[in-house]
C-alpha atoms as a PDB file:
ATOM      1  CA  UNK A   1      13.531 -61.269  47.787  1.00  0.00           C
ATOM      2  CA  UNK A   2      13.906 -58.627  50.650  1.00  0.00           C
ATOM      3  CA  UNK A   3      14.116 -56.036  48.254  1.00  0.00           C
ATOM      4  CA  UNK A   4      10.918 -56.955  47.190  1.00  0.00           C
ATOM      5  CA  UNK A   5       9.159 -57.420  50.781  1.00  0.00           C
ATOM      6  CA  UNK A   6      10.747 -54.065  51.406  1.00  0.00           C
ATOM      7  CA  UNK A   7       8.996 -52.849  48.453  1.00  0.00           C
ATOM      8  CA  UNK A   8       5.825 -54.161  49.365  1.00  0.00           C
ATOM      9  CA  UNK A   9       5.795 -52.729  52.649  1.00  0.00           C
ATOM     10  CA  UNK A  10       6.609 -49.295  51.327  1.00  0.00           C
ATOM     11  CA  UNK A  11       3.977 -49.019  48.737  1.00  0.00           C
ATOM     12  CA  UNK A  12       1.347 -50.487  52.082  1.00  0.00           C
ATOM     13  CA  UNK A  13       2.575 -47.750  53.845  1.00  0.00           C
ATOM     14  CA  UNK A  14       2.110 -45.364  51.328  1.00  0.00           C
ATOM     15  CA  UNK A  15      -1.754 -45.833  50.704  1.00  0.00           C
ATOM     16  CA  UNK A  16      -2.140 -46.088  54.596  1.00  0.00           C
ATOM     17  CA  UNK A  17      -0.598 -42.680  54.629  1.00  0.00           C
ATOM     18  CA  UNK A  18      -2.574 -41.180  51.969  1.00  0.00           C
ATOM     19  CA  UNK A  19      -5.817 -42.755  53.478  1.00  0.00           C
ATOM     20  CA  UNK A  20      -4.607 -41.186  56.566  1.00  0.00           C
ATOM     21  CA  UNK A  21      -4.241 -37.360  55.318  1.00  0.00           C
ATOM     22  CA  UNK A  22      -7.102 -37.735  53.362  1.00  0.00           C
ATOM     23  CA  UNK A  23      -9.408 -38.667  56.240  1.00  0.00           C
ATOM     24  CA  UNK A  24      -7.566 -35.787  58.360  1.00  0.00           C
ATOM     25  CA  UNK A  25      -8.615 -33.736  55.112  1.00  0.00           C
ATOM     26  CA  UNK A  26     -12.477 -34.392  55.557  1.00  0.00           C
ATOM     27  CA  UNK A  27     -12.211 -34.069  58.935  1.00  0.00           C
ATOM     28  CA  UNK A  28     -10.606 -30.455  58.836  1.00  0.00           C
ATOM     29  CA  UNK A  29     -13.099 -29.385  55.888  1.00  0.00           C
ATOM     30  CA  UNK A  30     -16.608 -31.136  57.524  1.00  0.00           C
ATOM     31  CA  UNK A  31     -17.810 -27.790  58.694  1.00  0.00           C
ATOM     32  CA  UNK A  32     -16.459 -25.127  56.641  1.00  0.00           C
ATOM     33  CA  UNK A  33     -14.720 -23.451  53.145  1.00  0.00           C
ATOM     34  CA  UNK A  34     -10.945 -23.222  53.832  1.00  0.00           C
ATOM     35  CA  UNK A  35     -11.782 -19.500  53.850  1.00  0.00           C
ATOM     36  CA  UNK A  36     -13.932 -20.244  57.271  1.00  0.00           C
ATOM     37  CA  UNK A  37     -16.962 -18.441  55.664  1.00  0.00           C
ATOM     38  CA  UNK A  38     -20.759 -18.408  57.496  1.00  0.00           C
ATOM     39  CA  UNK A  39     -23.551 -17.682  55.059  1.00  0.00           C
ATOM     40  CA  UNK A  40     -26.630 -16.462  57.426  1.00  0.00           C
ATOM     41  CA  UNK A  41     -29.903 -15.323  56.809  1.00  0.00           C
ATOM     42  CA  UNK A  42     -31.137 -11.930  58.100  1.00  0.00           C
ATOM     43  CA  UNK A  43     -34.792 -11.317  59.838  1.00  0.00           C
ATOM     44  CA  UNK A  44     -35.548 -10.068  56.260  1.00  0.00           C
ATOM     45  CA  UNK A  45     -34.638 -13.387  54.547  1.00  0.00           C
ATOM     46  CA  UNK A  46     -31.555 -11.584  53.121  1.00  0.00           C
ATOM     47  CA  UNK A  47     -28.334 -14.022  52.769  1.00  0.00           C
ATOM     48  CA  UNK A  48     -24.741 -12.301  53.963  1.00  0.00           C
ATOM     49  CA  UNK A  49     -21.957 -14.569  54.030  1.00  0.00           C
ATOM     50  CA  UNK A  50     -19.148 -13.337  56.467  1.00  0.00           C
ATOM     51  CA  UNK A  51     -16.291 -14.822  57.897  1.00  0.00           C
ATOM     52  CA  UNK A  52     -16.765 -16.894  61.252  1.00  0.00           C
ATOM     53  CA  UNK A  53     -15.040 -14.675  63.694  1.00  0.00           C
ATOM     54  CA  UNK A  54     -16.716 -11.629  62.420  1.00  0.00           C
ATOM     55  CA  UNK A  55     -19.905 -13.265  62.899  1.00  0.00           C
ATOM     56  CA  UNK A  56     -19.086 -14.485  66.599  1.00  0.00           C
ATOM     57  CA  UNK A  57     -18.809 -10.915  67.644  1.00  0.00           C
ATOM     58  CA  UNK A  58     -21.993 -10.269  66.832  1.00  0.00           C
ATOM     59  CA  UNK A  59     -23.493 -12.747  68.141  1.00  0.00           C
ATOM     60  CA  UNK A  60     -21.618 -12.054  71.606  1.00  0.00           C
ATOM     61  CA  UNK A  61     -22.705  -8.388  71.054  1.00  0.00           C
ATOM     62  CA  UNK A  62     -26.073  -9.911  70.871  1.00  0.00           C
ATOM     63  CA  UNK A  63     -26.435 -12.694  73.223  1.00  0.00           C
ATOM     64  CA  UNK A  64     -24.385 -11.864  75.948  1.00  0.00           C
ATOM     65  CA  UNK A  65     -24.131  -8.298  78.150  1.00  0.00           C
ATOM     66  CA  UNK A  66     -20.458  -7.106  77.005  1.00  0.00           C
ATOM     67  CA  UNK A  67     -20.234  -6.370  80.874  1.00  0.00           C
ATOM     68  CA  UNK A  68     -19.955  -9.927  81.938  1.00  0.00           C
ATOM     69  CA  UNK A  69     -16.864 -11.467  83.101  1.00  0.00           C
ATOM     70  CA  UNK A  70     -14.522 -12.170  80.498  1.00  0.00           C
ATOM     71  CA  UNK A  71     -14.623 -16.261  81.485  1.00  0.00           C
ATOM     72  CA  UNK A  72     -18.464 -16.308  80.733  1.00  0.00           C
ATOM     73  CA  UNK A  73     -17.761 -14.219  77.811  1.00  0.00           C
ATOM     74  CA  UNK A  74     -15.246 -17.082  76.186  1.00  0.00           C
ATOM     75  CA  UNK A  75     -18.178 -19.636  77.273  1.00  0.00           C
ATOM     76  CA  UNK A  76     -20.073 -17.719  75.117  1.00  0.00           C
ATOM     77  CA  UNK A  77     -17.772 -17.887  72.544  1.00  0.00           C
ATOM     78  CA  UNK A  78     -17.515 -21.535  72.394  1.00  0.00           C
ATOM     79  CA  UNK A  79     -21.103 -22.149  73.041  1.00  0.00           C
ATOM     80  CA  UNK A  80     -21.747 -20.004  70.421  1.00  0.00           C
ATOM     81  CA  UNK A  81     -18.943 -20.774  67.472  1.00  0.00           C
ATOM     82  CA  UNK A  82     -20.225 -24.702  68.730  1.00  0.00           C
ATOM     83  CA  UNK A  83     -23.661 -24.011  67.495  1.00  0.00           C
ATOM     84  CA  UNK A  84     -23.447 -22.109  64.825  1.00  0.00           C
ATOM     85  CA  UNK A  85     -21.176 -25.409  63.435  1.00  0.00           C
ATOM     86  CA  UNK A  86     -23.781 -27.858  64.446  1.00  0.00           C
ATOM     87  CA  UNK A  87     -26.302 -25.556  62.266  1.00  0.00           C
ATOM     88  CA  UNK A  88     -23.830 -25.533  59.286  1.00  0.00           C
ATOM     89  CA  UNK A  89     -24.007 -29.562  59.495  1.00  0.00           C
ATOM     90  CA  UNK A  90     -27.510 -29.929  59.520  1.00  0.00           C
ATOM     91  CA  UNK A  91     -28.522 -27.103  57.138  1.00  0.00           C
ATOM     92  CA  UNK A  92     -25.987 -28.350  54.330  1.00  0.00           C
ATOM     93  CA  UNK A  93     -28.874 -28.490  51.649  1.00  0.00           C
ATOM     94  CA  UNK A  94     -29.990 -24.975  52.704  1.00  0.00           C
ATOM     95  CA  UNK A  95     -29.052 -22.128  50.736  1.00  0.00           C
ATOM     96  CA  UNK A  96     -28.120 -20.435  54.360  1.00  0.00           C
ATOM     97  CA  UNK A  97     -26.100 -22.066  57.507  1.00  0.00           C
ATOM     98  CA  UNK A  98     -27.798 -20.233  60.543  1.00  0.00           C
ATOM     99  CA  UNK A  99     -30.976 -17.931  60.915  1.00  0.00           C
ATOM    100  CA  UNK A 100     -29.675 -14.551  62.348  1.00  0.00           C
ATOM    101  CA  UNK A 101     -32.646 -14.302  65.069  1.00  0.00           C
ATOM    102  CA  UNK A 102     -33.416 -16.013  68.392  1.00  0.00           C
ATOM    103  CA  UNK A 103     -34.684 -18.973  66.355  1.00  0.00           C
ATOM    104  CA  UNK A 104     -31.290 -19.627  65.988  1.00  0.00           C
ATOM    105  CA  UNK A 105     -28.687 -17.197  67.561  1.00  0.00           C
ATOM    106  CA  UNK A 106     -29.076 -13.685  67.345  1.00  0.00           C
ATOM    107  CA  UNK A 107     -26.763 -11.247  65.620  1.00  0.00           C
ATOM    108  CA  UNK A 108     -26.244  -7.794  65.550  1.00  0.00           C
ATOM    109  CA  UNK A 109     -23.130  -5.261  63.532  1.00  0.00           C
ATOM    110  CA  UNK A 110     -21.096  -3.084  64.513  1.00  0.00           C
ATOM    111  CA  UNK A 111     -23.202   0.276  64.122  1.00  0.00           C
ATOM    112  CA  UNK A 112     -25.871  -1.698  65.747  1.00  0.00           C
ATOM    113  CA  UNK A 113     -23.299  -2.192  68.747  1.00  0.00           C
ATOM    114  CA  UNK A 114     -22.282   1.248  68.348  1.00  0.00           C
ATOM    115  CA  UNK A 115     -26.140   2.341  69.002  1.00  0.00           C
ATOM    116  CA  UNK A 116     -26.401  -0.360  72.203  1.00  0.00           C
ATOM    117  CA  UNK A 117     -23.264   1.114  73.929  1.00  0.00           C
ATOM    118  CA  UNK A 118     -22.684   4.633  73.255  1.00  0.00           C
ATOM    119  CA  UNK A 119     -19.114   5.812  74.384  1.00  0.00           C
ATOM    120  CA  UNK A 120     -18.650   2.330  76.058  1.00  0.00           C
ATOM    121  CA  UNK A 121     -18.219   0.503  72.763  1.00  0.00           C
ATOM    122  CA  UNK A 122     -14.761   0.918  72.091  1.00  0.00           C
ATOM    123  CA  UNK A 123     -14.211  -0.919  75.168  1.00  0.00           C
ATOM    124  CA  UNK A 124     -16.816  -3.713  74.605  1.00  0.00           C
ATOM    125  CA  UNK A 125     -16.093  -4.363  71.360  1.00  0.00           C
ATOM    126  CA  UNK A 126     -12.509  -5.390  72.351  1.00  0.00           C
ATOM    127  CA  UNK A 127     -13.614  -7.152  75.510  1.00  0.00           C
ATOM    128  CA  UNK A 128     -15.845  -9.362  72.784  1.00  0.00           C
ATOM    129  CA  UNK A 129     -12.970  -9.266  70.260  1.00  0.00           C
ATOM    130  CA  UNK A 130     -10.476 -10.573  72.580  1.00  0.00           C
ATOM    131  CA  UNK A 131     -12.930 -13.420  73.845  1.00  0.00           C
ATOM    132  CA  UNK A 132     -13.634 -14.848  70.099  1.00  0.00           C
ATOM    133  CA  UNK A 133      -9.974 -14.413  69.577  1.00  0.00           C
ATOM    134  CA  UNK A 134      -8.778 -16.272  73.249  1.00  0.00           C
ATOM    135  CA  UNK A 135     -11.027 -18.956  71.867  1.00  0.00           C
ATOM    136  CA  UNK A 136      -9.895 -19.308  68.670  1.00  0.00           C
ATOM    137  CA  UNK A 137     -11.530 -22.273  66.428  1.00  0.00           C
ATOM    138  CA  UNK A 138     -12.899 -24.079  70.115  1.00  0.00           C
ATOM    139  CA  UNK A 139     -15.924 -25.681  69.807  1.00  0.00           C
ATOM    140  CA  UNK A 140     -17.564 -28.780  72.676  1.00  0.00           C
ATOM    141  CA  UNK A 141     -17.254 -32.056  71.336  1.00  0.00           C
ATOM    142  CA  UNK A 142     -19.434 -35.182  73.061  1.00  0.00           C
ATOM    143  CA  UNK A 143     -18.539 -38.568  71.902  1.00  0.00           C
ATOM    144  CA  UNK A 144     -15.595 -36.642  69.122  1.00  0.00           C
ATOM    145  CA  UNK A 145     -19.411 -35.067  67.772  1.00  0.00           C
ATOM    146  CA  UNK A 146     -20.016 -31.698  67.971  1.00  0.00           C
ATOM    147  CA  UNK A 147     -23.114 -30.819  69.858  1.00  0.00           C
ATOM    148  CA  UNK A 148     -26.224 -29.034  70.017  1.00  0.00           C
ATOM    149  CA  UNK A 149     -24.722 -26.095  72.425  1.00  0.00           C
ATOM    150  CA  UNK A 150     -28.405 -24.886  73.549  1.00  0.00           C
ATOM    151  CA  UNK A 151     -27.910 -21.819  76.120  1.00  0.00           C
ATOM    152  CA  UNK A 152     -30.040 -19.696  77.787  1.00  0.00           C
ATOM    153  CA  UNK A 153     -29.963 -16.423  79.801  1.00  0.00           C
ATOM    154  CA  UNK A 154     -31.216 -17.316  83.458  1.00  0.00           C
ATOM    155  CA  UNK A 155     -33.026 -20.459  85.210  1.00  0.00           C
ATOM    156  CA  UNK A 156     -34.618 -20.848  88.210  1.00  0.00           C
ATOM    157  CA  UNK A 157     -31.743 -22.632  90.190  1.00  0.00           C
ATOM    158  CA  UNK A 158     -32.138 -25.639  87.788  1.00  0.00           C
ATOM    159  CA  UNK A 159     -31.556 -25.699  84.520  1.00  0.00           C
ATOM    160  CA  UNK A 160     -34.021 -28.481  82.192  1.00  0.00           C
ATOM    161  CA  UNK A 161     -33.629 -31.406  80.274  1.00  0.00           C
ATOM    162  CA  UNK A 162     -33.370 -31.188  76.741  1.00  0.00           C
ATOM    163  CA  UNK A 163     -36.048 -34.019  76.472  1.00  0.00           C
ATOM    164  CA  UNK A 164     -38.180 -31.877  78.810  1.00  0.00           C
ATOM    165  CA  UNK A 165     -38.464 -28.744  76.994  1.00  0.00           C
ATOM    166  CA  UNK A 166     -37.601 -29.775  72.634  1.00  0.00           C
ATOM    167  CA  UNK A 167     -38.328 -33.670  72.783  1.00  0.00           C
ATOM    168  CA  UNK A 168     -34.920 -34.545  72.200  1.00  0.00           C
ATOM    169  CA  UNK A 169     -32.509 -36.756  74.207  1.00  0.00           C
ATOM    170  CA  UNK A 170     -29.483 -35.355  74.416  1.00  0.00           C
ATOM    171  CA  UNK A 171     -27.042 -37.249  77.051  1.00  0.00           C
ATOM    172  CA  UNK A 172     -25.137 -33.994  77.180  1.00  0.00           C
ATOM    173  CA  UNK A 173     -27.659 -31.722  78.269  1.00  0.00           C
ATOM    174  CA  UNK A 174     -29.151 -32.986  81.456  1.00  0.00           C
ATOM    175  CA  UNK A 175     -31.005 -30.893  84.292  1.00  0.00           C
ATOM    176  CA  UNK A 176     -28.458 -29.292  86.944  1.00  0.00           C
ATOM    177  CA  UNK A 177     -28.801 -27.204  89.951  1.00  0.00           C
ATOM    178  CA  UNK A 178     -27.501 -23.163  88.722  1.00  0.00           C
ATOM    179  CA  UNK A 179     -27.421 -21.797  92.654  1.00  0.00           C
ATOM    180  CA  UNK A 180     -25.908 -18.379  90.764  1.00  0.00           C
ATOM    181  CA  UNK A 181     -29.273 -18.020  89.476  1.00  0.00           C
ATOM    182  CA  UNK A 182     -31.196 -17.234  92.495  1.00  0.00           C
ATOM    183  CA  UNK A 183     -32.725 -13.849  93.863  1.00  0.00           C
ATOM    184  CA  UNK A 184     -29.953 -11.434  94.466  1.00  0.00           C
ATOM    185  CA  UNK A 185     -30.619 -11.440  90.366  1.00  0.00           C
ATOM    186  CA  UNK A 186     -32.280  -8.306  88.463  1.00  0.00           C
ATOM    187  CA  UNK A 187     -35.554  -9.439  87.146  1.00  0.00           C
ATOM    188  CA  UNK A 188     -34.743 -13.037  88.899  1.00  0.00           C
ATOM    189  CA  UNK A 189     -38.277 -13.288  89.805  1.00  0.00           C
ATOM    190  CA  UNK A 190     -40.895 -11.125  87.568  1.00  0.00           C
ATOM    191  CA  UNK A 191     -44.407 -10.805  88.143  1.00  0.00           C
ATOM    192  CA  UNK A 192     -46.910  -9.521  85.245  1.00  0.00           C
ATOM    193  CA  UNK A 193     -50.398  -8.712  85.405  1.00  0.00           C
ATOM    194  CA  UNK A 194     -53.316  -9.355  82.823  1.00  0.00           C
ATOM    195  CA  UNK A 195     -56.725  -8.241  83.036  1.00  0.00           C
ATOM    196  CA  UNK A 196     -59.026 -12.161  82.680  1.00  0.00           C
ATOM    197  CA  UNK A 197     -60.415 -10.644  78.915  1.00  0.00           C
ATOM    198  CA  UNK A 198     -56.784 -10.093  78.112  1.00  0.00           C
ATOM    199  CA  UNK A 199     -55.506 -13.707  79.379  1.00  0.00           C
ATOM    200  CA  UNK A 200     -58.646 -15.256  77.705  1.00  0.00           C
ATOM    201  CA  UNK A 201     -58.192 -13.848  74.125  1.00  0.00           C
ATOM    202  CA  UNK A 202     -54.264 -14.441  74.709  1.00  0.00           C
ATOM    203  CA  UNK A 203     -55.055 -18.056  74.805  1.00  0.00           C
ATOM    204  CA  UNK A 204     -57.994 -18.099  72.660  1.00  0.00           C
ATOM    205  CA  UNK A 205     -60.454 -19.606  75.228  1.00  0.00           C
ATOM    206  CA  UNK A 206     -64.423 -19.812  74.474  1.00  0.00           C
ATOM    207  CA  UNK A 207     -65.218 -19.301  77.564  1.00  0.00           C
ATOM    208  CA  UNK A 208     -63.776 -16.871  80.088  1.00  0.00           C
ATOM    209  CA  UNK A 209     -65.811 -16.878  83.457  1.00  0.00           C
ATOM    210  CA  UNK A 210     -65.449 -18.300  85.813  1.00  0.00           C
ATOM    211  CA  UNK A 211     -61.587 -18.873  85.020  1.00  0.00           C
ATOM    212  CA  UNK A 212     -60.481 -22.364  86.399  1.00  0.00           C
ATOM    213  CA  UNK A 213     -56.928 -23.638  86.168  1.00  0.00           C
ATOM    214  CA  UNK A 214     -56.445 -26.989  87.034  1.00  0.00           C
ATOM    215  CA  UNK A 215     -54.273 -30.180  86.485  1.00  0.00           C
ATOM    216  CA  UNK A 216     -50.768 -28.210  87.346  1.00  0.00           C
ATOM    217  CA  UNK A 217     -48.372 -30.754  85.781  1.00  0.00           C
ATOM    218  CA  UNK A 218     -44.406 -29.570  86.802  1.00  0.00           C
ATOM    219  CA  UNK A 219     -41.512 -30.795  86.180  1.00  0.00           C
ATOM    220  CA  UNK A 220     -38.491 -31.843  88.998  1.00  0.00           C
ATOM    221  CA  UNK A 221     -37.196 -28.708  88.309  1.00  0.00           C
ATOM    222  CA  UNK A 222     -40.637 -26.509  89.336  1.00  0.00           C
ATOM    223  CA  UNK A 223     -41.026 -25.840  85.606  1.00  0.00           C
ATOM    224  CA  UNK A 224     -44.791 -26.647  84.526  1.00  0.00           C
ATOM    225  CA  UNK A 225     -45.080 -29.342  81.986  1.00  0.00           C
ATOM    226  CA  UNK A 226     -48.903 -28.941  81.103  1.00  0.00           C
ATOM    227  CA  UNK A 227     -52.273 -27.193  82.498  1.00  0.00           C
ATOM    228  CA  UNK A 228     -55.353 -26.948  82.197  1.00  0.00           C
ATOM    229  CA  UNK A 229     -57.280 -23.265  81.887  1.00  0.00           C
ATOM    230  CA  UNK A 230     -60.838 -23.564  81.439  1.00  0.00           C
ATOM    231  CA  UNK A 231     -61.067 -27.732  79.945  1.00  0.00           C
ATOM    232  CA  UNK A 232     -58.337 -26.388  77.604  1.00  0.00           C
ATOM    233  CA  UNK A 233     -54.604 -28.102  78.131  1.00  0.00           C
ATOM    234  CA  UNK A 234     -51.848 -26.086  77.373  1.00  0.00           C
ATOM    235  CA  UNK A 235     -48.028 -27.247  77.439  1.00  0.00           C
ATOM    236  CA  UNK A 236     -45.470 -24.848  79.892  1.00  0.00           C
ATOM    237  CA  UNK A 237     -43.879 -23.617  76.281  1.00  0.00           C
ATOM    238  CA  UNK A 238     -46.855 -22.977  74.586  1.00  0.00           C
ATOM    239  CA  UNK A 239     -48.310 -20.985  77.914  1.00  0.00           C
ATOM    240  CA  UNK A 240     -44.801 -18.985  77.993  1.00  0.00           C
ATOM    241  CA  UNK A 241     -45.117 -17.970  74.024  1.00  0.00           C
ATOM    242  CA  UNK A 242     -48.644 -17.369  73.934  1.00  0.00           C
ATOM    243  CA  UNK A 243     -48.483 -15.298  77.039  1.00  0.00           C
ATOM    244  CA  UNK A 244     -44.647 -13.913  76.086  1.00  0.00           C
ATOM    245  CA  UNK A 245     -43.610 -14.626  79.520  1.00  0.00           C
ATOM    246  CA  UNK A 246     -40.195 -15.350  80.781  1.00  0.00           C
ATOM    247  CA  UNK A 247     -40.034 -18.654  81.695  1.00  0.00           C
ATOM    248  CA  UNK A 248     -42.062 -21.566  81.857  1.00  0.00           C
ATOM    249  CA  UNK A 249     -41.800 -21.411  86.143  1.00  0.00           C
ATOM    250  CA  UNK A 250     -45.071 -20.029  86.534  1.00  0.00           C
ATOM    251  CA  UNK A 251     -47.301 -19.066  89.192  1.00  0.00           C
ATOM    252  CA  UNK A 252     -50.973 -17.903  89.108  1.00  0.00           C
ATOM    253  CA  UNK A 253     -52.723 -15.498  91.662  1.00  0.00           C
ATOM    254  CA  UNK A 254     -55.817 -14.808  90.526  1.00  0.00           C
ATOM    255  CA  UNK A 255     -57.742 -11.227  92.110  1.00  0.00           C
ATOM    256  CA  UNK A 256     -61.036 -10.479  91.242  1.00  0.00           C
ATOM    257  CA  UNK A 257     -61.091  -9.413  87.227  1.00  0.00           C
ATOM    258  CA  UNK A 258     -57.036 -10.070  87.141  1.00  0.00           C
ATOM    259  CA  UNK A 259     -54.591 -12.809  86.818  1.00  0.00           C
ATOM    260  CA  UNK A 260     -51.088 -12.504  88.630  1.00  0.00           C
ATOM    261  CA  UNK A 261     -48.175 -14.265  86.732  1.00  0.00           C
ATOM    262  CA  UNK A 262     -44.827 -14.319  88.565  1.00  0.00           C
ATOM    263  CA  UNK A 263     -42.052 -16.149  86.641  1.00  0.00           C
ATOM    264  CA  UNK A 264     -38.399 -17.079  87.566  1.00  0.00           C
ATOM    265  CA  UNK A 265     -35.421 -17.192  85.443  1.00  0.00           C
ATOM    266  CA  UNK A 266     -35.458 -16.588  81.851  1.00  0.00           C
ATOM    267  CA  UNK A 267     -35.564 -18.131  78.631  1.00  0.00           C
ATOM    268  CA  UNK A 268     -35.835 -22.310  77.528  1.00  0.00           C
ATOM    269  CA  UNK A 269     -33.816 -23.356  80.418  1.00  0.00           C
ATOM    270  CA  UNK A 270     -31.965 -25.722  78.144  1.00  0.00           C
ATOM    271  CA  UNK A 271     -27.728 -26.086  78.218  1.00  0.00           C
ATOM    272  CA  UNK A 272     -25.690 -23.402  79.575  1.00  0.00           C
ATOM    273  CA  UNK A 273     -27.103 -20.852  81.998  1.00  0.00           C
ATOM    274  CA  UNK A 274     -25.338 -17.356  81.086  1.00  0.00           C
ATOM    275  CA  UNK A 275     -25.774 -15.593  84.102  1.00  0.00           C
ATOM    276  CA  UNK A 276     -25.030 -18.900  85.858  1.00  0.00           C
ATOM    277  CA  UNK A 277     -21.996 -18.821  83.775  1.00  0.00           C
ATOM    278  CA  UNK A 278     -21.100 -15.488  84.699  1.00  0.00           C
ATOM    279  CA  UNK A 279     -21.871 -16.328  88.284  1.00  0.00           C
ATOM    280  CA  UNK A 280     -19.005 -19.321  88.301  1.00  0.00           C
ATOM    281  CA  UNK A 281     -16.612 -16.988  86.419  1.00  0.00           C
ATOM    282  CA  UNK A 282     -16.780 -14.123  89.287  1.00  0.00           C
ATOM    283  CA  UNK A 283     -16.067 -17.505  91.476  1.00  0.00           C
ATOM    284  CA  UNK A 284     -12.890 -18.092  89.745  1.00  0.00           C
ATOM    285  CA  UNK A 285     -14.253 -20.575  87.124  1.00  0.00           C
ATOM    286  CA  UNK A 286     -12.628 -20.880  84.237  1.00  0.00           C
ATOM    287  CA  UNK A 287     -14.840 -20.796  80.712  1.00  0.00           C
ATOM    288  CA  UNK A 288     -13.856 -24.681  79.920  1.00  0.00           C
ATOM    289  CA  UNK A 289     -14.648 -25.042  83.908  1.00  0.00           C
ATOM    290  CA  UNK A 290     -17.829 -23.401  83.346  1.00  0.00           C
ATOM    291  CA  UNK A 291     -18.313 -25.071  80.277  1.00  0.00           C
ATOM    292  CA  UNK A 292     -17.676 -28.549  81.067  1.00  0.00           C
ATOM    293  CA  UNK A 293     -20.035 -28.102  84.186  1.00  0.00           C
ATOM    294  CA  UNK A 294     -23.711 -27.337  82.042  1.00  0.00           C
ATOM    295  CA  UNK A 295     -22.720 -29.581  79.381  1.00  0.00           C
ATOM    296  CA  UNK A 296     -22.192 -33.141  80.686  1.00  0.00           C
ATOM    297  CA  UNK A 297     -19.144 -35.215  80.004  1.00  0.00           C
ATOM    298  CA  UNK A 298     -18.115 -33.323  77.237  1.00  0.00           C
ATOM    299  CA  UNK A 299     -14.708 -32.140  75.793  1.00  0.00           C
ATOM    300  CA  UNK A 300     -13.008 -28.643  74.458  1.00  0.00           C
ATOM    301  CA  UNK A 301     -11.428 -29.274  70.834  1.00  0.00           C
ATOM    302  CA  UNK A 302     -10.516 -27.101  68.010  1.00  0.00           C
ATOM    303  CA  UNK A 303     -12.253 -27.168  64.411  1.00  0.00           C
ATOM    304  CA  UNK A 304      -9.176 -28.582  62.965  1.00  0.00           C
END
């Protein structure tokens, strides 16, 4: 009789232990081939399928000034390797995993970087090398899911609300004060000027003069939501494309036959701020520190 309950409990174990490995199985193959392969698609809608670390540098090339601290760089690295795996999991049915522009994350190769840094790249290419590599198969986990990793280059001393800026309520990206963004910055603060025609066929209004904006709508973070130019609304994103300014912080000055635009910061806002990042690393901060600071409650884990 023992034998037998003995029995029993070994074959129970057995399935549990199979169940086990093969859920550990899924979970190690959710995002990728066992050869770690990345199929993107180029700005001229041709498909190149690379291995993951190859296309990280690239991205770093890309995304990031090589001569950043080699903290923010790893951020990067993360940020980056963490989105390029969210856009493998929602593009499974596509016959690419990630666009290779700044729809997406951009991407450059190696004679590209050889082009952007002359006698330096030797140097930069290992500084980026050695970040994918310190990093190795890291991506930012909320809730045990990986998530959307949105980064930027500069804010205004805030960074937004994913809600705010793409509609979508993510409890891991939530506004938060970036005081290394702030005026001691290149380009922090950027005014550019348009003649009123200009503005007016920019934004494709019927009527030009007199030029009235009204009905400023910002957001906590100074960032206009909505306005009104000439009894024609426009949202802060669409005024930033339409315009191709640098962020959605605006500021009008209007002089006679011109318009004034200053701006601060630069890009969406959205996630992780890089030259905030690179700000905290020059503190001391290290890239989960930084990390784990513009992504709320969040956690560092590898792919498998």
């Amino acid at each position: 009789m023992k034998n037998k309950i003995l029995l029993c409990i070994i074959v129970v174990l057995s399935f549990t232990l199979m169940a086990v490995i093969s859920s550990k199985s899924e979970t190690s193959h959710s995002f990728f081939t066992e050869e770690n392969q990345i199929t993107i698609k180029n700005e001229d809608n041709s498909l190149e399928t690379l291995n993951l670390d190859t296309y990280l540098i690239g991205v770093l090339a890309a995304e990031m000034p090589a001569s950043f601290h080699e903290e923010a760089l790893k951020a990067q690295a993360v940020a980056s390797r963490t989105y390029a795996l969210y856009k493998i999991k929602q593009n499974q049915n596509q016959s690419y995993d990630i666009l290779t522009s700044v729809t997406n994350q951009a991407y450059i190769t190696t004679d590209e970087m050889q082009k952007k840094w002359g006698s330096d790249y030797p140097y930069y290419y290992q500084k980026i090398v050695q970040a994918v590599q310190d990093t190795k198969d890291e991506i930012i986990t909320y809730n045990n899911e990986i998530i959307e990793a949105f980064y930027f280059a500069m804010s205004n001393g805030q960074t937004e609300d994913a809600k705010t800026v793409f509609q979508e309520d993510l409890p891991y990206i939530k506004s938060t004060t970036s005081t290394w963004d702030n005026s001691t910055l290149n380009n922090f603060s950027v005014t550019v000027t348009f003649s009123l025609n200009d503005f007016c066929q920019k934004l494709n209004l019927t009527t030009c003069e007199p030029l009235n904006i009204s009905n400023i709508s910002k957001s906590d973070t100074n960032h206009i939501n909505s306005v009104v130019i000439n009894n024609q609304e426009f949202q802060g994103t669409e005024l930033r494309t339409l315009l191709n300014l640098r962020s959605t912080d605006i500021t009008f000055n209007l002089t006679n036959d011109k318009i004034n635009i200053t701006t601060k910061g630069y890009g969406h806002g959205v996630g992780m701020s890089q030259y905030g990042a690179n700000g905290m690393a020059k503190e001391g901060y290290t890239y989960q520190e930084i990390l784990k600071y513009y992504y709320n409650d969040v956690e560092i884990n590898k792919i498998v």
